[in-house]
PDB file of N, CA and C in Angstrom:
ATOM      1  N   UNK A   1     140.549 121.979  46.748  1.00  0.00           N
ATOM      2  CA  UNK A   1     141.655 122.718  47.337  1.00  0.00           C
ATOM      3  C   UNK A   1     142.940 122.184  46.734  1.00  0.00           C
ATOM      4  N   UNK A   2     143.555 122.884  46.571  1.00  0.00           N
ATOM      5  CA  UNK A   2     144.920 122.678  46.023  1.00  0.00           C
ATOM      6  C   UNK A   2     146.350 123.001  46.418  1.00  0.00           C
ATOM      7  N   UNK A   3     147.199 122.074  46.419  1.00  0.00           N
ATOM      8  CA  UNK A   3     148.520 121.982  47.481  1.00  0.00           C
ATOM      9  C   UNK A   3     149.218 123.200  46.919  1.00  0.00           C
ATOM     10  N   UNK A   4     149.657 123.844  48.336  1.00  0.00           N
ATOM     11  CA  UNK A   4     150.721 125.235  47.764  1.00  0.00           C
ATOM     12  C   UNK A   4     151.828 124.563  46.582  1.00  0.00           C
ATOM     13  N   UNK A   5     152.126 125.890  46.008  1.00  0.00           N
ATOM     14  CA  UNK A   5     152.517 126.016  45.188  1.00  0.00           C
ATOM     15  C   UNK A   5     152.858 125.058  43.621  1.00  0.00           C
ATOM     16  N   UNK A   6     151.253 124.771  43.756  1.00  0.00           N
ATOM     17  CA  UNK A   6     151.183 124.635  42.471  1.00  0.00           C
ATOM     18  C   UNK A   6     149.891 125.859  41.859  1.00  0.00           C
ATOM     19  N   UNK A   7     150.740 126.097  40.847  1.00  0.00           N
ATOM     20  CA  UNK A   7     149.238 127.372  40.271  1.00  0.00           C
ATOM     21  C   UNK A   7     149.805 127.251  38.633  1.00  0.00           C
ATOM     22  N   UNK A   8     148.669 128.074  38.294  1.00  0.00           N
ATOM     23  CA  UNK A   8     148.041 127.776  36.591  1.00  0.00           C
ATOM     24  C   UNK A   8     148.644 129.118  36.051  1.00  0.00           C
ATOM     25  N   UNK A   9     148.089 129.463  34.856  1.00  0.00           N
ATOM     26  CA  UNK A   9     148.580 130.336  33.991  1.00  0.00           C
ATOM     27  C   UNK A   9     148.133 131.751  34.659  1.00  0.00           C
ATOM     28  N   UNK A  10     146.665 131.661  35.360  1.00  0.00           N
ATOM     29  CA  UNK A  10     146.151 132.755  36.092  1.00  0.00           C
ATOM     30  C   UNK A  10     146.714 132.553  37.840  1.00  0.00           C
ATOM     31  N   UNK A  11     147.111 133.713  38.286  1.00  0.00           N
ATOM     32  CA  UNK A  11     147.454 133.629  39.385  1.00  0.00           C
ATOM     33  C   UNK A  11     146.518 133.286  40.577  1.00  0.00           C
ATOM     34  N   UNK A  12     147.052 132.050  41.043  1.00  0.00           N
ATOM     35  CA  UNK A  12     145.785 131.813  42.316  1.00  0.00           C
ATOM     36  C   UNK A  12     145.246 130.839  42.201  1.00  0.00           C
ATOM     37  N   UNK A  13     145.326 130.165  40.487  1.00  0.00           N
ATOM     38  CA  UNK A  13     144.631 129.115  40.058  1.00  0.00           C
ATOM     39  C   UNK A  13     145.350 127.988  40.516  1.00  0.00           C
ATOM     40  N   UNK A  14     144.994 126.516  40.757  1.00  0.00           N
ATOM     41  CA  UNK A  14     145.807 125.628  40.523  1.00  0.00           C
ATOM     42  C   UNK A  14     146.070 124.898  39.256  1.00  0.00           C
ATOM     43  N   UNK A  15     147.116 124.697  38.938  1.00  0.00           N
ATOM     44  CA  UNK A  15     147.228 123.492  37.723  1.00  0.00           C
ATOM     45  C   UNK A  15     146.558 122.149  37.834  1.00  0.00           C
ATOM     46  N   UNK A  16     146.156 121.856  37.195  1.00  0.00           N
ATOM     47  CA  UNK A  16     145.051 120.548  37.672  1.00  0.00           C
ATOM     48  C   UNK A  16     146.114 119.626  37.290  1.00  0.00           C
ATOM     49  N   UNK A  17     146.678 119.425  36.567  1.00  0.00           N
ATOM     50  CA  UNK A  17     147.301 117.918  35.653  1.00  0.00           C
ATOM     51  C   UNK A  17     148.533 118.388  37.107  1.00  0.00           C
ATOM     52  N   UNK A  18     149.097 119.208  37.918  1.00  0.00           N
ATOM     53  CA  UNK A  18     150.499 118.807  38.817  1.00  0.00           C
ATOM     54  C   UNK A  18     149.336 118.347  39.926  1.00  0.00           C
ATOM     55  N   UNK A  19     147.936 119.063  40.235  1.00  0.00           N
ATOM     56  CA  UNK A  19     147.387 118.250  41.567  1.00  0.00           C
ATOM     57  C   UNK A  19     146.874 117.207  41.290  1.00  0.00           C
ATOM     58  N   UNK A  20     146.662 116.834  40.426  1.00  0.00           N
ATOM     59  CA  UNK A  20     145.848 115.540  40.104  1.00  0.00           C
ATOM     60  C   UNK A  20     147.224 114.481  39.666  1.00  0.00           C
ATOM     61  N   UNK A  21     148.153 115.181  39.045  1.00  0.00           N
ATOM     62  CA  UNK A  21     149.605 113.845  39.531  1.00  0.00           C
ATOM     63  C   UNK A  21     149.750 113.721  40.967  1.00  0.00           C
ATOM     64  N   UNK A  22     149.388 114.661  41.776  1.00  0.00           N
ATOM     65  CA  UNK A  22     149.835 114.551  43.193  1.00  0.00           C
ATOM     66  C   UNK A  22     148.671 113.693  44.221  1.00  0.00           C
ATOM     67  N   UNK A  23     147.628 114.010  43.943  1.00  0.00           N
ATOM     68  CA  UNK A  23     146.453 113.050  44.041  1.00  0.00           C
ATOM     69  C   UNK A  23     146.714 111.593  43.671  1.00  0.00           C
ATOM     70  N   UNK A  24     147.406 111.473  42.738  1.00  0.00           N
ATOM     71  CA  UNK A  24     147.420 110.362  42.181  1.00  0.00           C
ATOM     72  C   UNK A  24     148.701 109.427  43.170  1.00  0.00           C
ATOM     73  N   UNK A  25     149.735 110.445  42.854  1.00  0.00           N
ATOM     74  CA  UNK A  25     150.711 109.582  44.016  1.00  0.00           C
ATOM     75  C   UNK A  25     150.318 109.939  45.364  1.00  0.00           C
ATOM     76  N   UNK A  26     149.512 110.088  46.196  1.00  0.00           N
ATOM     77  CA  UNK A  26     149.025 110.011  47.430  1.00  0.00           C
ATOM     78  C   UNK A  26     147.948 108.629  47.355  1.00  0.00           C
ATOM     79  N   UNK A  27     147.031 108.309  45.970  1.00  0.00           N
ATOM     80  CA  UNK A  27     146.334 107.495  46.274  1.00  0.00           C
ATOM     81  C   UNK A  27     147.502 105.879  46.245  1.00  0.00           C
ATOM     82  N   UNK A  28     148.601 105.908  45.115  1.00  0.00           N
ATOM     83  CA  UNK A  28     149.497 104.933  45.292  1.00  0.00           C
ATOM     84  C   UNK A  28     150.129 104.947  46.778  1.00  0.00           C
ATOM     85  N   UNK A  29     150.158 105.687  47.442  1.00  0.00           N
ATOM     86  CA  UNK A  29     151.104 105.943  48.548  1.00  0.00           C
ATOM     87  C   UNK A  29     150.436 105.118  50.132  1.00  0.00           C
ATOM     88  N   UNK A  30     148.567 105.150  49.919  1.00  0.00           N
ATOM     89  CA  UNK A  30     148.110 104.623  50.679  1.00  0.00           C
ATOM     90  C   UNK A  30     147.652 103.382  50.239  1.00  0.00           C
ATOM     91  N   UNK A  31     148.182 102.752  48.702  1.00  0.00           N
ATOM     92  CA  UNK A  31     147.653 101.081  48.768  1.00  0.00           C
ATOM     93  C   UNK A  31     149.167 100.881  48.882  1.00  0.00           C
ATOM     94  N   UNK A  32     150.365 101.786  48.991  1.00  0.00           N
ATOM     95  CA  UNK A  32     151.520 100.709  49.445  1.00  0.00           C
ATOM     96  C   UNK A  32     151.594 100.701  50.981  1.00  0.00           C
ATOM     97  N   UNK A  33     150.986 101.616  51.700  1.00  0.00           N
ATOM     98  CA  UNK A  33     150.809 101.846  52.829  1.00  0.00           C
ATOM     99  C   UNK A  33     149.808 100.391  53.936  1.00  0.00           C
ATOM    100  N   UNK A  34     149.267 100.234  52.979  1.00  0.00           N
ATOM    101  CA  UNK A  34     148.415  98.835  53.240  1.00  0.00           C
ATOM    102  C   UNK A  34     148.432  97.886  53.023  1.00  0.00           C
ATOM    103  N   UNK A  35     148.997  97.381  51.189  1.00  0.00           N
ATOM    104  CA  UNK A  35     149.510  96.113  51.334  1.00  0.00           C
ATOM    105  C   UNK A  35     150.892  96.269  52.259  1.00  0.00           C
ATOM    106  N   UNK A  36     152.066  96.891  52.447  1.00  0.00           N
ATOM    107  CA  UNK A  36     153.095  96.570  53.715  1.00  0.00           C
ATOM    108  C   UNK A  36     152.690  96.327  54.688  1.00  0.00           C
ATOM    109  N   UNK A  37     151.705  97.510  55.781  1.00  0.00           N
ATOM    110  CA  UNK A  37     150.964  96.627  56.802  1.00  0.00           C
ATOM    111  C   UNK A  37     150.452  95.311  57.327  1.00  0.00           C
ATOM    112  N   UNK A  38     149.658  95.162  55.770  1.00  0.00           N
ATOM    113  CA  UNK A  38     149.269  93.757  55.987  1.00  0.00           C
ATOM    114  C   UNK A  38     150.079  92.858  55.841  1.00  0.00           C
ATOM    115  N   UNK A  39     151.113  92.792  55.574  1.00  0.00           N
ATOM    116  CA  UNK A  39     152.117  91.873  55.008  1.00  0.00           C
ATOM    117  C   UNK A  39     152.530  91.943  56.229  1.00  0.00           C
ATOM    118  N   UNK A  40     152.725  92.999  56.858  1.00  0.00           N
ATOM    119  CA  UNK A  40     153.623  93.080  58.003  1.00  0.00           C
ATOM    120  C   UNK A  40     153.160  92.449  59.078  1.00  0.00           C
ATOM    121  N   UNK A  41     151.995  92.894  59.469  1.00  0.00           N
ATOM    122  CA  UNK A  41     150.591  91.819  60.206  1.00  0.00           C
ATOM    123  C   UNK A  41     150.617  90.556  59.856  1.00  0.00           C
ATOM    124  N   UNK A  42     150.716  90.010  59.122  1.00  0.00           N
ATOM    125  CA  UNK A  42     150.579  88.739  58.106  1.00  0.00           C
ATOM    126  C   UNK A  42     151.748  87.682  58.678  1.00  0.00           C
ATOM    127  N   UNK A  43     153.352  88.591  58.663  1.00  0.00           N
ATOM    128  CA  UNK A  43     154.895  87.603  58.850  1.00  0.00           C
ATOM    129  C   UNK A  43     154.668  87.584  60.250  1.00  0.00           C
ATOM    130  N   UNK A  44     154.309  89.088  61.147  1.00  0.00           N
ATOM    131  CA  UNK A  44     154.412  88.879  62.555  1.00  0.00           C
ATOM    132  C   UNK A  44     153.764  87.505  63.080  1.00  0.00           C
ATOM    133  N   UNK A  45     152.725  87.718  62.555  1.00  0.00           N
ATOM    134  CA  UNK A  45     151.283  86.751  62.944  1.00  0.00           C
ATOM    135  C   UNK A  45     152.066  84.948  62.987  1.00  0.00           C
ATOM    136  N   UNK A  46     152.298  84.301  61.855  1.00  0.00           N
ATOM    137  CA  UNK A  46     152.905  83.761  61.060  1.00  0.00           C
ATOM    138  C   UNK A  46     153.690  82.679  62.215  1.00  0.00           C
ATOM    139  N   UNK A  47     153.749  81.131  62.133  1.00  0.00           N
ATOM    140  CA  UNK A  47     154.192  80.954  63.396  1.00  0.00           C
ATOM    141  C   UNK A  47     155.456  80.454  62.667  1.00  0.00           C
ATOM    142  N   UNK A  48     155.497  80.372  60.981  1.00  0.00           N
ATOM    143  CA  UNK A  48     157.072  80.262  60.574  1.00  0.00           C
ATOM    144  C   UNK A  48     157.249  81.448  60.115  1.00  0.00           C
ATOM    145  N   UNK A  49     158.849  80.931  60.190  1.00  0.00           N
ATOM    146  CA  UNK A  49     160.001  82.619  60.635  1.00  0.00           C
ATOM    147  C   UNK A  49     159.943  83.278  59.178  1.00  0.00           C
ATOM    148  N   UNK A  50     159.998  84.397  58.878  1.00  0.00           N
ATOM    149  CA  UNK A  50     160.639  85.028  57.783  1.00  0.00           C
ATOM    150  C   UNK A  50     161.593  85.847  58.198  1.00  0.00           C
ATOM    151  N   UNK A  51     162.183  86.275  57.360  1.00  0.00           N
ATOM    152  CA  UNK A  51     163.618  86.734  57.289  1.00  0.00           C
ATOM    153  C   UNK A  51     163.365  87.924  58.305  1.00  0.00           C
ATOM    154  N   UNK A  52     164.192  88.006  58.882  1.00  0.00           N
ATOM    155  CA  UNK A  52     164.042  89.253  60.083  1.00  0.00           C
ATOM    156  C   UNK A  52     164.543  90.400  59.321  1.00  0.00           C
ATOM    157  N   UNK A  53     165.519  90.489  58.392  1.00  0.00           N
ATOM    158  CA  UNK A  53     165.692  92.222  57.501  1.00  0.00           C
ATOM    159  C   UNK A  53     164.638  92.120  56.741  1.00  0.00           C
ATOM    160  N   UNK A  54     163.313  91.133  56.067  1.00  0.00           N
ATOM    161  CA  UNK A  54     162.652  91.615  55.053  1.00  0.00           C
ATOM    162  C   UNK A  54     161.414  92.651  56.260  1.00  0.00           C
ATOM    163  N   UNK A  55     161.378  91.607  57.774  1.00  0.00           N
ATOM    164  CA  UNK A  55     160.424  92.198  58.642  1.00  0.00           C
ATOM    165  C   UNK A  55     160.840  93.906  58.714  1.00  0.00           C
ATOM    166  N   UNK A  56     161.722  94.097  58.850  1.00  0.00           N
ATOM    167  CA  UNK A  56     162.820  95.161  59.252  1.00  0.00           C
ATOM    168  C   UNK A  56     162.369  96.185  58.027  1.00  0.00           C
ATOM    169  N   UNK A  57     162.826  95.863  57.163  1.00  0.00           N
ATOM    170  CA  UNK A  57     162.527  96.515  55.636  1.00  0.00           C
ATOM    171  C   UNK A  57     160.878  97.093  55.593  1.00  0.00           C
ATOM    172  N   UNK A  58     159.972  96.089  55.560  1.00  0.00           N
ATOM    173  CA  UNK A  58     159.012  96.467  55.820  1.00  0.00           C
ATOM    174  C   UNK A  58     158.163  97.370  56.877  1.00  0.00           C
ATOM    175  N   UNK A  59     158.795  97.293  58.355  1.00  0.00           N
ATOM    176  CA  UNK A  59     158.467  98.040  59.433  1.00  0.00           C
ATOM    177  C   UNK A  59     158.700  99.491  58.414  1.00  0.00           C
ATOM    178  N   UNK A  60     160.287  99.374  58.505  1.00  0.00           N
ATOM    179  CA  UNK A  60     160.587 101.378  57.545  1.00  0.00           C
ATOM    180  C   UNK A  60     160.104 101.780  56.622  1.00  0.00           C
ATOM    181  N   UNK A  61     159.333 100.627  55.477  1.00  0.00           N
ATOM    182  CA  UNK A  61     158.743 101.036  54.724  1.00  0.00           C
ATOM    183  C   UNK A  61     156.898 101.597  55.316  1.00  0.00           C
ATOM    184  N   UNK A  62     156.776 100.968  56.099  1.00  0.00           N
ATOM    185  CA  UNK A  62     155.665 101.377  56.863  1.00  0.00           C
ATOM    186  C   UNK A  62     155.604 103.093  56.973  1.00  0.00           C
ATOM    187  N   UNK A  63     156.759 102.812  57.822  1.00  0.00           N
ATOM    188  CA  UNK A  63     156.562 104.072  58.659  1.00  0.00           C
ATOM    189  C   UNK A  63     157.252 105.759  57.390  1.00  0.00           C
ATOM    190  N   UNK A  64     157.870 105.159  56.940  1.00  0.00           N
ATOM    191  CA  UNK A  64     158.117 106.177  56.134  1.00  0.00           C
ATOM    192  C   UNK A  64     156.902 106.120  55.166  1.00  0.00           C
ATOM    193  N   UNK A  65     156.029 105.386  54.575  1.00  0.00           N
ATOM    194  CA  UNK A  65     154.836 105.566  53.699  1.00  0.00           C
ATOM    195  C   UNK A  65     153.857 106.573  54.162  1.00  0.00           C
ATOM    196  N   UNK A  66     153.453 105.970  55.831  1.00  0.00           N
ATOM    197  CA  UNK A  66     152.523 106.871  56.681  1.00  0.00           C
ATOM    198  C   UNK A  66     153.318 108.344  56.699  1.00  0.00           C
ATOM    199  N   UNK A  67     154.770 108.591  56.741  1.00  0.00           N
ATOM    200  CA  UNK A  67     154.878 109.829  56.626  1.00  0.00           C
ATOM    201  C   UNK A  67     154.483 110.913  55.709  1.00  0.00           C
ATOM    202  N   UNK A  68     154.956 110.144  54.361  1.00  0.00           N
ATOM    203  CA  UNK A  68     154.769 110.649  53.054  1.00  0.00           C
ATOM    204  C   UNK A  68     153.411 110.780  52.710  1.00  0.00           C
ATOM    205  N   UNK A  69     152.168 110.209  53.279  1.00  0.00           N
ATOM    206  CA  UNK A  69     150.936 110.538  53.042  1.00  0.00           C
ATOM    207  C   UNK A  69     150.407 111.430  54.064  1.00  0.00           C
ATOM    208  N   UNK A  70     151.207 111.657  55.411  1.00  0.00           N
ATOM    209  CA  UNK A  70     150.629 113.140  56.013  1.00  0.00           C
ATOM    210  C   UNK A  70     151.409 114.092  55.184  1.00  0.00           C
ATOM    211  N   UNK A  71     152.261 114.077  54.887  1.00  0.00           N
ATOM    212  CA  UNK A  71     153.166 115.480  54.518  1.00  0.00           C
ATOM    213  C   UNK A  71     151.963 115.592  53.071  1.00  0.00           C
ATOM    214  N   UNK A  72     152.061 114.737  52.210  1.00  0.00           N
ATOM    215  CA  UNK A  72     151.318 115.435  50.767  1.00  0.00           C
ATOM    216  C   UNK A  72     149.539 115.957  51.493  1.00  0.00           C
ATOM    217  N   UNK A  73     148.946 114.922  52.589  1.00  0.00           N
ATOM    218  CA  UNK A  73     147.847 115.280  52.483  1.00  0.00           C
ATOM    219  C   UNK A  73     148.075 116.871  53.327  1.00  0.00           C
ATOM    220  N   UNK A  74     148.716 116.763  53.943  1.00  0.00           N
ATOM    221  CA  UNK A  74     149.275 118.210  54.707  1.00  0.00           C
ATOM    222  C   UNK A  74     148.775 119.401  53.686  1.00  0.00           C
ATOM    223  N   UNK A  75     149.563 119.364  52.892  1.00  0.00           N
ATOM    224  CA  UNK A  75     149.911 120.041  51.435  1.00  0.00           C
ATOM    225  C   UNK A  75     148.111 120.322  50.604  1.00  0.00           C
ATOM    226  N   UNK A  76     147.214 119.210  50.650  1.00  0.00           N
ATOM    227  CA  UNK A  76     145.744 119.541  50.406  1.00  0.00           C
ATOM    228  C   UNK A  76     144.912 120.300  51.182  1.00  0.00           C
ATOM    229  N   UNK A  77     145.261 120.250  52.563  1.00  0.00           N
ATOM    230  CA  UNK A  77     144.674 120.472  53.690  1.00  0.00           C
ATOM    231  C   UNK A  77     145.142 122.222  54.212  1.00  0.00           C
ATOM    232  N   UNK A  78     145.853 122.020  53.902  1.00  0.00           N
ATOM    233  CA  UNK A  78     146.776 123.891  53.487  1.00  0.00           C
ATOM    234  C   UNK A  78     146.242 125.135  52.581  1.00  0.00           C
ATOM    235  N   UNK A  79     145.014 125.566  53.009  1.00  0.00           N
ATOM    236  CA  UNK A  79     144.637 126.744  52.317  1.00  0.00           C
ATOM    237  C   UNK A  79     145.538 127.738  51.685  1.00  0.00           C
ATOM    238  N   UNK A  80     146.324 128.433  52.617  1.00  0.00           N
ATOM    239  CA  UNK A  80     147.462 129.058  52.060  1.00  0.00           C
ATOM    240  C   UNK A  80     148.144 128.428  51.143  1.00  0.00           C
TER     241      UNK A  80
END
């Protein structure tokens, strides 16, 4: 299945090389999605301090990663 609006030379088709770049940054999107977690798991845990903006930094990078991998997988999951 292939994310709207990408299509090929024939109408209807998808372009493989724009879904398979997009595949590709969804699979980067969930190992940054996991090493931050764990890192994040890791400082919380941690009974010395780290910097409270890198904790900070990392929480948003969290949560904005998990966004960006529903919205693209959204986009696979989208027949239309």
């Amino acid at each position: 299945m292939c994310p709207r609006g990408f299509s090929g030379p024939v109408s209807g088709n998808c372009s493989s090389i724009a879904a398979q770049d997009t595949q590709q940054h969804l699979s980067m999107l969930r190992i940054l999605y996991a090493a931050s977690a764990t890192a994040l798991d890791a400082f919380r845990a941690a009974d010395n301090p780290v910097d409270n903006e890198l904790v900070s930094d990392l929480e948003r990078m969290v949560e904005r990663t998990y966004a960006e991998i529903e919205r693209l997988s959204a986009l696979f999951a989208d027949p239309s």
